[in-house]
Protein backbone atom coordinates (compact mmCIF):
# COMPACT_ATOMS: atom_id res chain seq x y z
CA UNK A 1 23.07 44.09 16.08
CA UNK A 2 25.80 45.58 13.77
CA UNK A 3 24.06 43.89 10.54
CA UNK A 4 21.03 46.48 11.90
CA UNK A 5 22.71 49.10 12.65
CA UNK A 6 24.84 49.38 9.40
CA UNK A 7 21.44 48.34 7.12
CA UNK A 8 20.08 51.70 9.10
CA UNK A 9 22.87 53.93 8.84
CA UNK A 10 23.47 52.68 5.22
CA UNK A 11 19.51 54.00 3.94
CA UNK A 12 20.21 57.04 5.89
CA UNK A 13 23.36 57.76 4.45
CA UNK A 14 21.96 57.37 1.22
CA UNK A 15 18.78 59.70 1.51
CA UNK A 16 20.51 62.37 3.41
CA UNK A 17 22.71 63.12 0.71
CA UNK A 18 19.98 62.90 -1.55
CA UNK A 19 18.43 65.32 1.01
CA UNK A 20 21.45 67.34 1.34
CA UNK A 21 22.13 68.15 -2.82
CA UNK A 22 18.26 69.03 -2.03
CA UNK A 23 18.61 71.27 0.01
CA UNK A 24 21.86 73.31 -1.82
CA UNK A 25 19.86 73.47 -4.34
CA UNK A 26 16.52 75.07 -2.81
CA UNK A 27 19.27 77.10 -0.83
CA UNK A 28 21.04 78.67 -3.79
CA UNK A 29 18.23 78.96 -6.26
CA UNK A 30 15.48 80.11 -3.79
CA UNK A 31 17.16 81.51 -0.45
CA UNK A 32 20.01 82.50 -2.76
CA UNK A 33 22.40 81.77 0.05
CA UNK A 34 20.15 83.32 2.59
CA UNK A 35 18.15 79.90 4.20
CA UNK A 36 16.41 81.14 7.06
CA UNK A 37 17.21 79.00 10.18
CA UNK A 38 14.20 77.22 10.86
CA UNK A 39 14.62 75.17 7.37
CA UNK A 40 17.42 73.52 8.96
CA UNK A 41 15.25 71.48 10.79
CA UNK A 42 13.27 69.81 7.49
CA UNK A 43 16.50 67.82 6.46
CA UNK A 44 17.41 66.61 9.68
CA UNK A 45 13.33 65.52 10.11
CA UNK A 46 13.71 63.66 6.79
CA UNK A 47 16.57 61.25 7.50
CA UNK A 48 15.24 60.48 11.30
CA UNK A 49 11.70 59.82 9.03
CA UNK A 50 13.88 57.65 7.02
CA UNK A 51 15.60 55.53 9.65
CA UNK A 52 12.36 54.68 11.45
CA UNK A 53 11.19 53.51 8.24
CA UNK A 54 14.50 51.31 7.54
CA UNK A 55 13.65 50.15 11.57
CA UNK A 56 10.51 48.91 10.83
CA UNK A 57 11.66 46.99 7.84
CA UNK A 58 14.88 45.47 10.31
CA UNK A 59 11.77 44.72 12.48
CA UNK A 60 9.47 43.18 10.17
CA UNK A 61 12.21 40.94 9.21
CA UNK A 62 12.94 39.56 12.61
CA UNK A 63 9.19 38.60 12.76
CA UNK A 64 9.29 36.99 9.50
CA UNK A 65 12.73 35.19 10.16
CA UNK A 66 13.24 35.13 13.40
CA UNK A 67 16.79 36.37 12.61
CA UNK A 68 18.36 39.00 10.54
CA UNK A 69 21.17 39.23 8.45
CA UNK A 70 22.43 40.30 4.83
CA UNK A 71 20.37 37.93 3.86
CA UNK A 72 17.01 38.62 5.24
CA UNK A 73 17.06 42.12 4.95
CA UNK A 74 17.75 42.60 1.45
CA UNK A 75 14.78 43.69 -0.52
CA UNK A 76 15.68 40.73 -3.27
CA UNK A 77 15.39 37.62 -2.19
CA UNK A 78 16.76 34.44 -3.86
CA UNK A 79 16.58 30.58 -3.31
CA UNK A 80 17.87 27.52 -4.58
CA UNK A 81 15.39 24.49 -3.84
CA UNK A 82 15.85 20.45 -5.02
CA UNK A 83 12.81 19.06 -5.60
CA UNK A 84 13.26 15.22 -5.44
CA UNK A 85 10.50 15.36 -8.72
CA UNK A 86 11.30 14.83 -12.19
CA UNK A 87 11.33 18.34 -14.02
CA UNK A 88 7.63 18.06 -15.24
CA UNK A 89 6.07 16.64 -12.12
CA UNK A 90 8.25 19.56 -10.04
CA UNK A 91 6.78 22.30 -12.56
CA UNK A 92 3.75 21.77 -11.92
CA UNK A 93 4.26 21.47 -8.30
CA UNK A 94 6.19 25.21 -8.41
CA UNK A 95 3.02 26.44 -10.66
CA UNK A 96 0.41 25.74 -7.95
CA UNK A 97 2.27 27.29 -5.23
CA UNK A 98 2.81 30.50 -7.25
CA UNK A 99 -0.36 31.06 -8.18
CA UNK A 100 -2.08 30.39 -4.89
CA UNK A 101 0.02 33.20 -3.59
CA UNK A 102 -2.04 35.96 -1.70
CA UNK A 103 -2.30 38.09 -4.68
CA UNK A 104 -0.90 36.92 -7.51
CA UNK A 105 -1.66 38.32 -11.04
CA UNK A 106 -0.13 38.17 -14.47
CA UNK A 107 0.92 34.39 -14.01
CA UNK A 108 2.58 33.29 -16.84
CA UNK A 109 3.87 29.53 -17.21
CA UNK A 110 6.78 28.08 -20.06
CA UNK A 111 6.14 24.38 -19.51
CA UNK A 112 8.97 23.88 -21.94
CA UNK A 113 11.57 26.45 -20.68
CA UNK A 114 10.05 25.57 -17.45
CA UNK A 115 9.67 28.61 -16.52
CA UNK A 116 6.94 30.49 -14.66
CA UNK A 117 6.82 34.93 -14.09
CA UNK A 118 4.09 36.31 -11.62
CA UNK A 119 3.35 39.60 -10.81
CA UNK A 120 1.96 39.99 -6.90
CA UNK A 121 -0.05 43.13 -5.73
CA UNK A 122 2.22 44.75 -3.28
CA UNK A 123 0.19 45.08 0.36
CA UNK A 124 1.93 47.69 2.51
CA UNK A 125 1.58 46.01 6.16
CA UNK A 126 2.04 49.43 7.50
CA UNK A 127 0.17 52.89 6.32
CA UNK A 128 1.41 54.74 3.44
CA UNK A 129 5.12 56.53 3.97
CA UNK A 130 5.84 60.16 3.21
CA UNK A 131 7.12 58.82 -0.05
CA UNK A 132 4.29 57.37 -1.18
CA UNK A 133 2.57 60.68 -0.58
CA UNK A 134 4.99 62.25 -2.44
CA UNK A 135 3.41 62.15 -6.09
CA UNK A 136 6.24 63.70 -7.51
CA UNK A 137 8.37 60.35 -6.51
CA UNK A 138 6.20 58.15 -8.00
CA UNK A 139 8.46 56.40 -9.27
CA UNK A 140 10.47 55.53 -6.44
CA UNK A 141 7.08 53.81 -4.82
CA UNK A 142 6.45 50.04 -5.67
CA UNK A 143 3.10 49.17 -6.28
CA UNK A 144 4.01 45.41 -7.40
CA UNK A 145 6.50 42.55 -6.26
CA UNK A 146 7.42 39.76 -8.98
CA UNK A 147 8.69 36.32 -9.09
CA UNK A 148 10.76 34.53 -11.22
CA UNK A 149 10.92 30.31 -11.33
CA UNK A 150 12.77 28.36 -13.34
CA UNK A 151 13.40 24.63 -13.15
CA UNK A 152 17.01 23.01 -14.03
CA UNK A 153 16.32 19.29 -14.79
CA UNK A 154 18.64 16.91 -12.96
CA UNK A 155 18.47 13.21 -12.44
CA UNK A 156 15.40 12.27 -11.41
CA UNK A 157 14.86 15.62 -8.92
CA UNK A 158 14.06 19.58 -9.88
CA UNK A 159 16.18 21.89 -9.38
CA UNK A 160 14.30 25.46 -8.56
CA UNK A 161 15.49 29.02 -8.93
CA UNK A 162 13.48 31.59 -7.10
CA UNK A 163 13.72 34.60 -7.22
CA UNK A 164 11.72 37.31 -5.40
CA UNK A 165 12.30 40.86 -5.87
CA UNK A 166 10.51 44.56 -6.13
CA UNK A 167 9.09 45.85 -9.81
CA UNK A 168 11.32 48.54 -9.63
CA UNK A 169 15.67 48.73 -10.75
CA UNK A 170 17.86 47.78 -8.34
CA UNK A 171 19.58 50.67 -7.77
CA UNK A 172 16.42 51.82 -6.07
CA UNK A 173 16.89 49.62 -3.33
CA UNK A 174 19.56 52.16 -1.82
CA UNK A 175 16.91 54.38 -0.76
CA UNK A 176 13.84 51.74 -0.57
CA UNK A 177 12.82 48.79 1.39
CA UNK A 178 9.40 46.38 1.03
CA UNK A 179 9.36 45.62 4.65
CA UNK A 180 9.84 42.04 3.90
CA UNK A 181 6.96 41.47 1.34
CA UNK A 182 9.65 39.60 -0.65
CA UNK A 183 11.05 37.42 1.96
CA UNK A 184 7.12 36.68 2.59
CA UNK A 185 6.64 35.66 -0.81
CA UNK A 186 9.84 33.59 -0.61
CA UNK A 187 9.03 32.05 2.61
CA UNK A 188 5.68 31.16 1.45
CA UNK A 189 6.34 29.18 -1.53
CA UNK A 190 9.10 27.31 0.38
CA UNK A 191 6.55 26.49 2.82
CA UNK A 192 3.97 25.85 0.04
CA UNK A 193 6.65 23.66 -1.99
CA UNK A 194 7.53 21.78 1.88
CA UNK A 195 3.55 20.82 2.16
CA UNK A 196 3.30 19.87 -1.16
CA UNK A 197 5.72 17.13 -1.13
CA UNK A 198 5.02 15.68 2.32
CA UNK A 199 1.32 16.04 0.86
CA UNK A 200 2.46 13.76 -1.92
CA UNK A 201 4.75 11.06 0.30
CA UNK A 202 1.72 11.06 2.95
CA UNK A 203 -0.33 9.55 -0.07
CA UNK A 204 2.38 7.04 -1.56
CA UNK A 205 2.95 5.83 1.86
CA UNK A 206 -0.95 5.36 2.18
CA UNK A 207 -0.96 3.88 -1.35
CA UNK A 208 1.79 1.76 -0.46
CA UNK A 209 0.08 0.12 2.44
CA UNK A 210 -3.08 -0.14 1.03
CA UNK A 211 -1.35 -2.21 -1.84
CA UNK A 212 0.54 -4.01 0.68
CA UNK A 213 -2.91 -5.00 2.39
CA UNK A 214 -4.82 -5.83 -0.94
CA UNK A 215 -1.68 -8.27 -1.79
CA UNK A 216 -1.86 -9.75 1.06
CA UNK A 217 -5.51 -10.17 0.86
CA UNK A 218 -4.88 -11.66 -2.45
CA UNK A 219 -2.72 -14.09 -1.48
CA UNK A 220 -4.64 -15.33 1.19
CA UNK A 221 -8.06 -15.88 -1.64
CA UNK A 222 -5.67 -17.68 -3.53
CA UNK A 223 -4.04 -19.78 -0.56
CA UNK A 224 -8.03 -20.66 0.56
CA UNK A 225 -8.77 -21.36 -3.24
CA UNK A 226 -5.83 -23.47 -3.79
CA UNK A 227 -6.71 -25.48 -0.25
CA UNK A 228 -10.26 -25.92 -1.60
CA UNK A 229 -8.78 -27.97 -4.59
CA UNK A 230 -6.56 -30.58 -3.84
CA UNK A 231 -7.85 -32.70 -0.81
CA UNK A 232 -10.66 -34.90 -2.77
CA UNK A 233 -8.03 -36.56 -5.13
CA UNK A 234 -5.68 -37.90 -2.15
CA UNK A 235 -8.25 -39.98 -0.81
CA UNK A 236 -9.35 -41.67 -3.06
CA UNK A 237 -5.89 -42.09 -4.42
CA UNK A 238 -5.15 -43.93 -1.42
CA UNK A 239 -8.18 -45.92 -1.18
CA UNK A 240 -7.59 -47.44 -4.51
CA UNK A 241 -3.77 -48.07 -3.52
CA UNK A 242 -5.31 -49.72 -0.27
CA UNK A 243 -7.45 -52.00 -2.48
CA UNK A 244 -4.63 -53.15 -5.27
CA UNK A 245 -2.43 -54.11 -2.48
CA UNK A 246 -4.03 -57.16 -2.09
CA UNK A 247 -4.95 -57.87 -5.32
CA UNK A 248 -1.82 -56.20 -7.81
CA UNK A 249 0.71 -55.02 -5.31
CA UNK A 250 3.20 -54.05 -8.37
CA UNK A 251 -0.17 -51.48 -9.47
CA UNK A 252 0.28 -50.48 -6.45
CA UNK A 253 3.66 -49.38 -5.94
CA UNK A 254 3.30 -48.00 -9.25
CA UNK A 255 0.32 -45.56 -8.22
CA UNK A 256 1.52 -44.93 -5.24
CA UNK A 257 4.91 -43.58 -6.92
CA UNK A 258 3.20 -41.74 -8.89
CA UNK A 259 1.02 -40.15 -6.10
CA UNK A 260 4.44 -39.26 -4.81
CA UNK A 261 5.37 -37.72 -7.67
CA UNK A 262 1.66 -35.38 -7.45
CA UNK A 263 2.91 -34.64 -3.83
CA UNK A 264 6.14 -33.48 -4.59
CA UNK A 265 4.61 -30.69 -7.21
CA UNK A 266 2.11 -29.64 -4.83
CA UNK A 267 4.44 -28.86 -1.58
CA UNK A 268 3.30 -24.83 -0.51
CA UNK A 269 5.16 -22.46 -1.94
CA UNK A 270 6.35 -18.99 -1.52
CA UNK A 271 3.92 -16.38 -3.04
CA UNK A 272 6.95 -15.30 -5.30
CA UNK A 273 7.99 -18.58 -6.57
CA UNK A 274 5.50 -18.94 -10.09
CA UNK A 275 4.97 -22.85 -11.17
CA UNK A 276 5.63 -23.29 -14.57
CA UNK A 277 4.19 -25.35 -17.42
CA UNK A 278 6.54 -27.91 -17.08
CA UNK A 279 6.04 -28.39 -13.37
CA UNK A 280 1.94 -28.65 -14.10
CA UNK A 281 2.51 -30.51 -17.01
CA UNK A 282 4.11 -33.28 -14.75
CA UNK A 283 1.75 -33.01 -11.93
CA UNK A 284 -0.91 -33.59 -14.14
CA UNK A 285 0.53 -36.76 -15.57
CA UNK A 286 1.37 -38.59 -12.24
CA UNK A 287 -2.52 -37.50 -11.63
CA UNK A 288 -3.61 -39.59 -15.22
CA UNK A 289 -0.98 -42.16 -14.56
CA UNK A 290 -3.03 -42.72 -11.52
CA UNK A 291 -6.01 -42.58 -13.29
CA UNK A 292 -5.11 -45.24 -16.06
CA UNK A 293 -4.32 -47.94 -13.67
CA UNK A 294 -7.86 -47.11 -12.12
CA UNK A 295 -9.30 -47.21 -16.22
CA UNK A 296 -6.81 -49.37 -17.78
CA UNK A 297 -7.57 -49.54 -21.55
CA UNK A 298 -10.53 -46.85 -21.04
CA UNK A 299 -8.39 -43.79 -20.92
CA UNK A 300 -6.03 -42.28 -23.49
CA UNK A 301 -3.44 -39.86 -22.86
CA UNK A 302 -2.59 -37.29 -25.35
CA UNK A 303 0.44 -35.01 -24.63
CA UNK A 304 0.95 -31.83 -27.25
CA UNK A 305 3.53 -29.30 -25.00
CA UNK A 306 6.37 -28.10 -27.24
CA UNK A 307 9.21 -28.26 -24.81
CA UNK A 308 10.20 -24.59 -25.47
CA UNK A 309 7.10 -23.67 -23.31
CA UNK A 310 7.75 -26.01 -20.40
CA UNK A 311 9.62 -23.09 -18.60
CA UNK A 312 7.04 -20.75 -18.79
CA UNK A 313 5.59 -19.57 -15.60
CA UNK A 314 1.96 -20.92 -15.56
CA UNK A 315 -0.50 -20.81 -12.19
CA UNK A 316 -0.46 -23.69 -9.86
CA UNK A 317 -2.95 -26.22 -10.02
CA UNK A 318 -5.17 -25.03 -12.71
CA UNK A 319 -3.97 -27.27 -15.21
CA UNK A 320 -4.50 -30.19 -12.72
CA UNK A 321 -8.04 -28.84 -12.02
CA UNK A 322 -8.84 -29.06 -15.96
CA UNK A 323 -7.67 -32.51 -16.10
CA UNK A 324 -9.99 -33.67 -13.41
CA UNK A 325 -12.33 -32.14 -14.32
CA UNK A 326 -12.59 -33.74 -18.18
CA UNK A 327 -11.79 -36.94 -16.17
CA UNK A 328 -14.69 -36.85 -13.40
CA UNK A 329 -17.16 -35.61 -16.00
CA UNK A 330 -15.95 -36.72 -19.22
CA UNK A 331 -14.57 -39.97 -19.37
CA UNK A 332 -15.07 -41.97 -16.24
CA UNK A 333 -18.89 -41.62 -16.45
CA UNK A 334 -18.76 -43.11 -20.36
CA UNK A 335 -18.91 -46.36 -20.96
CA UNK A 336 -16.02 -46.82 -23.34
CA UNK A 337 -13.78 -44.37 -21.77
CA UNK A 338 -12.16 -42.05 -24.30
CA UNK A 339 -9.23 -39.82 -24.99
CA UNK A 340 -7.47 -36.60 -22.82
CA UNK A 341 -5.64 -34.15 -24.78
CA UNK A 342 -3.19 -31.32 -22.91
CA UNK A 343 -2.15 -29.03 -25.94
CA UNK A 344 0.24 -25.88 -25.27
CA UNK A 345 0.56 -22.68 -27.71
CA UNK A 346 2.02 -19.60 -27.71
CA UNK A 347 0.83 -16.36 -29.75
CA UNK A 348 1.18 -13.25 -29.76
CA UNK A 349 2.56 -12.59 -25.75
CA UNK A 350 0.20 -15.15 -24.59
CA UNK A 351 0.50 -19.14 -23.65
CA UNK A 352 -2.70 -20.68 -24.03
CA UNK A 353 -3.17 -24.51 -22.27
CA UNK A 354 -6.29 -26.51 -23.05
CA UNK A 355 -7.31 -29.52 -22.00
CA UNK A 356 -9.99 -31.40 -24.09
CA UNK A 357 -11.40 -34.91 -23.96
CA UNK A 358 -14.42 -36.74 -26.26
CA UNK A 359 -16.10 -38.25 -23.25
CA UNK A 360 -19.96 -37.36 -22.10
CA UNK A 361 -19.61 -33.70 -21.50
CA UNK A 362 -20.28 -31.73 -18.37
CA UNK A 363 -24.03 -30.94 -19.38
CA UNK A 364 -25.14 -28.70 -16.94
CA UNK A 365 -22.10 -27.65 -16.22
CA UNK A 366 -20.77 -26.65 -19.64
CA UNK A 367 -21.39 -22.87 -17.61
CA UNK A 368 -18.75 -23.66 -15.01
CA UNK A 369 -20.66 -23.79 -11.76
CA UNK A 370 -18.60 -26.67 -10.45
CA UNK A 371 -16.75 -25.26 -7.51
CA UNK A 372 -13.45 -26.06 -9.14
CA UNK A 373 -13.72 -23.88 -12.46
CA UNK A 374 -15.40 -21.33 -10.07
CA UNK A 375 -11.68 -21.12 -8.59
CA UNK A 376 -9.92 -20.84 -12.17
CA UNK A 377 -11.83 -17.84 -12.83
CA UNK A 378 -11.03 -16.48 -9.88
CA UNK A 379 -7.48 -17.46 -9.15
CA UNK A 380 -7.16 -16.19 -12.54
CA UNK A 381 -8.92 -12.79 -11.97
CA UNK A 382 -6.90 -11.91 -8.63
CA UNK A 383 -3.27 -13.28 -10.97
CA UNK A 384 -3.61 -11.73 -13.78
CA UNK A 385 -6.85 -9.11 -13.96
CA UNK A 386 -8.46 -9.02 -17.56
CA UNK A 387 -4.81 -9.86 -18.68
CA UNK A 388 -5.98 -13.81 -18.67
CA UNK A 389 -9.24 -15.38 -19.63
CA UNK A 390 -10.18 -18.93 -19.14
CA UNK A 391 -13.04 -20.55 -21.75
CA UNK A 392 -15.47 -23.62 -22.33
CA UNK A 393 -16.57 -24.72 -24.86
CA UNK A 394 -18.00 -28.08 -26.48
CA UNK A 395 -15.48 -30.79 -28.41
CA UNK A 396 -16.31 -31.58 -31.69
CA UNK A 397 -18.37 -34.87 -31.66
CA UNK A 398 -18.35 -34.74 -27.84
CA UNK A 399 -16.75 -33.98 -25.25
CA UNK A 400 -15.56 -30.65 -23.88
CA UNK A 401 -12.41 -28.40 -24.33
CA UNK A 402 -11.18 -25.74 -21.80
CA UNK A 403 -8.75 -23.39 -22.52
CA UNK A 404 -6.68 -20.80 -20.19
CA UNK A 405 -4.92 -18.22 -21.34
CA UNK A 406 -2.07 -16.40 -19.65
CA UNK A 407 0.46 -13.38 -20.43
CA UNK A 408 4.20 -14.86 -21.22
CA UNK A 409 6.40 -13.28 -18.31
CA UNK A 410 9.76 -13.58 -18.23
CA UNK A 411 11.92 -14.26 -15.76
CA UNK A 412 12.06 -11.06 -14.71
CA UNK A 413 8.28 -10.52 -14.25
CA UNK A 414 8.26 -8.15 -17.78
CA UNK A 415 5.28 -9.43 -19.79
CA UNK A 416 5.98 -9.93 -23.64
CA UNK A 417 4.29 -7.61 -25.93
């Protein structure tokens, strides 16, 4: 109540002596010291015109801010704002708000001071005042409000200046108010600047679960694909250990130890734990270990895996499903067996594994529409994107090579350029 009060006593104070040097002067120069009586009244008229004016604005304010104080009622209006943006993303932010403002004009943006000035038309919410009337004090009116942004860059957040304020010199604010057009503007862009960033969290948290959902969908493809490849082998693992009890029980033991071995690489594991060459690598030689006590003199083994590459992180069970499948197709339908190479390289950010045997070929198949490859490519798609590619091709005299390529991550999941 006494912030009102002394705002209304403080713009009539400062018109009515405006209004009183006035009126000495009319008085001496015109009445020459003779005023008749009923001019007294004008003055007084005057400053009770100007405190109902200064009212209004104390009221406008209250519906505005619901409160009023030095603050509020001043006719300039500042704020300080932290934008948890980085300076750019924050300018741009500040830009959009300013120049959605009801009537905004002469927006001009500094994207490297980051800096933005606007000129807004100035809508009286009330009728034109006596002063506006008054042509002759023109230049007391204030047809325009203006804003001035500027953006301090911080650590990882904006930092925003506003200010709000009349087109007119301060010192004009003595006798003047803008019925809270300023503290609108100020309000508003707070408000705007508020939606804006909720806007923007509302859409990373969306983002976030929707990425959330798609990896978990994606792990669950590969979990099915990975199911859909292992099962076949253990049987008939176990059949043939079955049968070379009776007849070579030391064969025996020794495929069965090495089945163990295959086991032990293919336990479930986490979806962030990667397998790595290495751990394939060994897999898939318990798996031809197997197989040459099943062949015997009809299978070769080749092994070309520098053992700087062992440790990098390679997807499970595609190298086994490469082997098997130049086994199943290759060599155990020839007659004379042949030869299984696993060769390793690294170039340029990428590992590339390929697995390549002389035996009858896949034929048909050379297109990869057993179900097996079908899964490489895929398992490969949902890993790595178009980051890794997987090709067939024929082996020179015969035979077939396949080849997958990967991006070399480190240990820290940053890919090598």
């Amino acid at each position: 109540m006494f912030t009102t009060i002394w705002f209304i006593l403080r713009s009539s104070f400062g018109w009515g002596l405006l209004i009183l040097f006035t009126t000495i002067f009319i008085v001496n120069g015109i009445f020459r010291n003779h005023m008749p009586g009923e001019f007294i009244l004008i003055p007084f008229s005057l400053v009770a015109l100007v405190m109902g004016i200064s009212f209004s604005h104390v009221r406008r304010v209250r519906l505005i801010a619901s409160k009023v104080d030095t603050n509020t009622l001043a006719n300039r209006q500042r704020r300080q704002i932290e934008i948890p943006l980085e300076a750019s993303e924050a300018f741009e932010l500040v830009d959009a708000a300013i120049r959605e403002l009801p009537g905004a004009e002469d927006t001009e943006s500094a994207r490297d001071s980051l800096q933005i000035r606007a000129k807004i038309k100035r809508i009286d919410p009330y009728q034109a005042n006596f002063i506006d009337e008054l042509k002759v004090l023109d230049f007391l009116t204030t047809k325009r409000n203006q804003i001035l942004a500027t953006i301090t860059p911080g650590d990882g957040i904006g930092s925003l200046t506003l200010i709000c304020e009349p087109e007119r010199p301060a010192w004009t604010d003595f006798f003047l108010v803008d019925n809270g057009t300023n503290l609108e503007n100020a309000e508003a862009i707070t408000r705007a600047i508020t939606r804006r960033i909720a806007e923007r969290r509302r859409k990373e948290k969306a983002s976030a679960a929707q990425s959330v959902t798609e990896k978990e969908l994606t792990v669950a493809k590969l979990n099915l694909l990975h199911a859909q490849v292992e099962p076949h082998f253990l049987y008939n693992t176990l059949a043939s250990a079955q049968l070379l009890t009776r007849a070579d029980p030391a064969a025996a033991d020794q495929m069965l130890g090495n089945l163990i071995t295959y086991l032990r690489h293919s336990l479930p594991r986490t979806e962030d734990t990667a397998s790595t060459i290495g751990e394939e690598l060994e897999r898939s030689i318990a798996y031809l270990d197997i197989m040459k006590i099943r062949m015997g003199t009809r299978l070769n083994i080749q092994i070309q895996v520098p053992s700087e590459l062992k440790a990098l992180p390679f997807p499970m069970m595609m190298l086994q499903t490469l082997v098997e499948n130049a086994i199943k197709h290759g060599l155990e339908p020839k007659t004379g067996g042949g030869t299984i190479w696993i060769i390793a390289r690294q170039h340029e950010g990428n590992v590339a594994v390929t697995v390549a045997d002389d035996g009858n070929g896949l034929g048909t198949e050379i297109g990869g529409t057993g179900i097996g490859l079908k899964n490489v490519r895929e398992r490969l798609r949902l890993a790595h994107g178009n980051a890794a590619s997987f090709v067939l091709v024929g082996n020179f005299p015969s035979g077939v090579a396949a080849t997958i390529t990967v991006p070399v991550v480190t240990a820290k999941g940053e890919q090598h350029a």
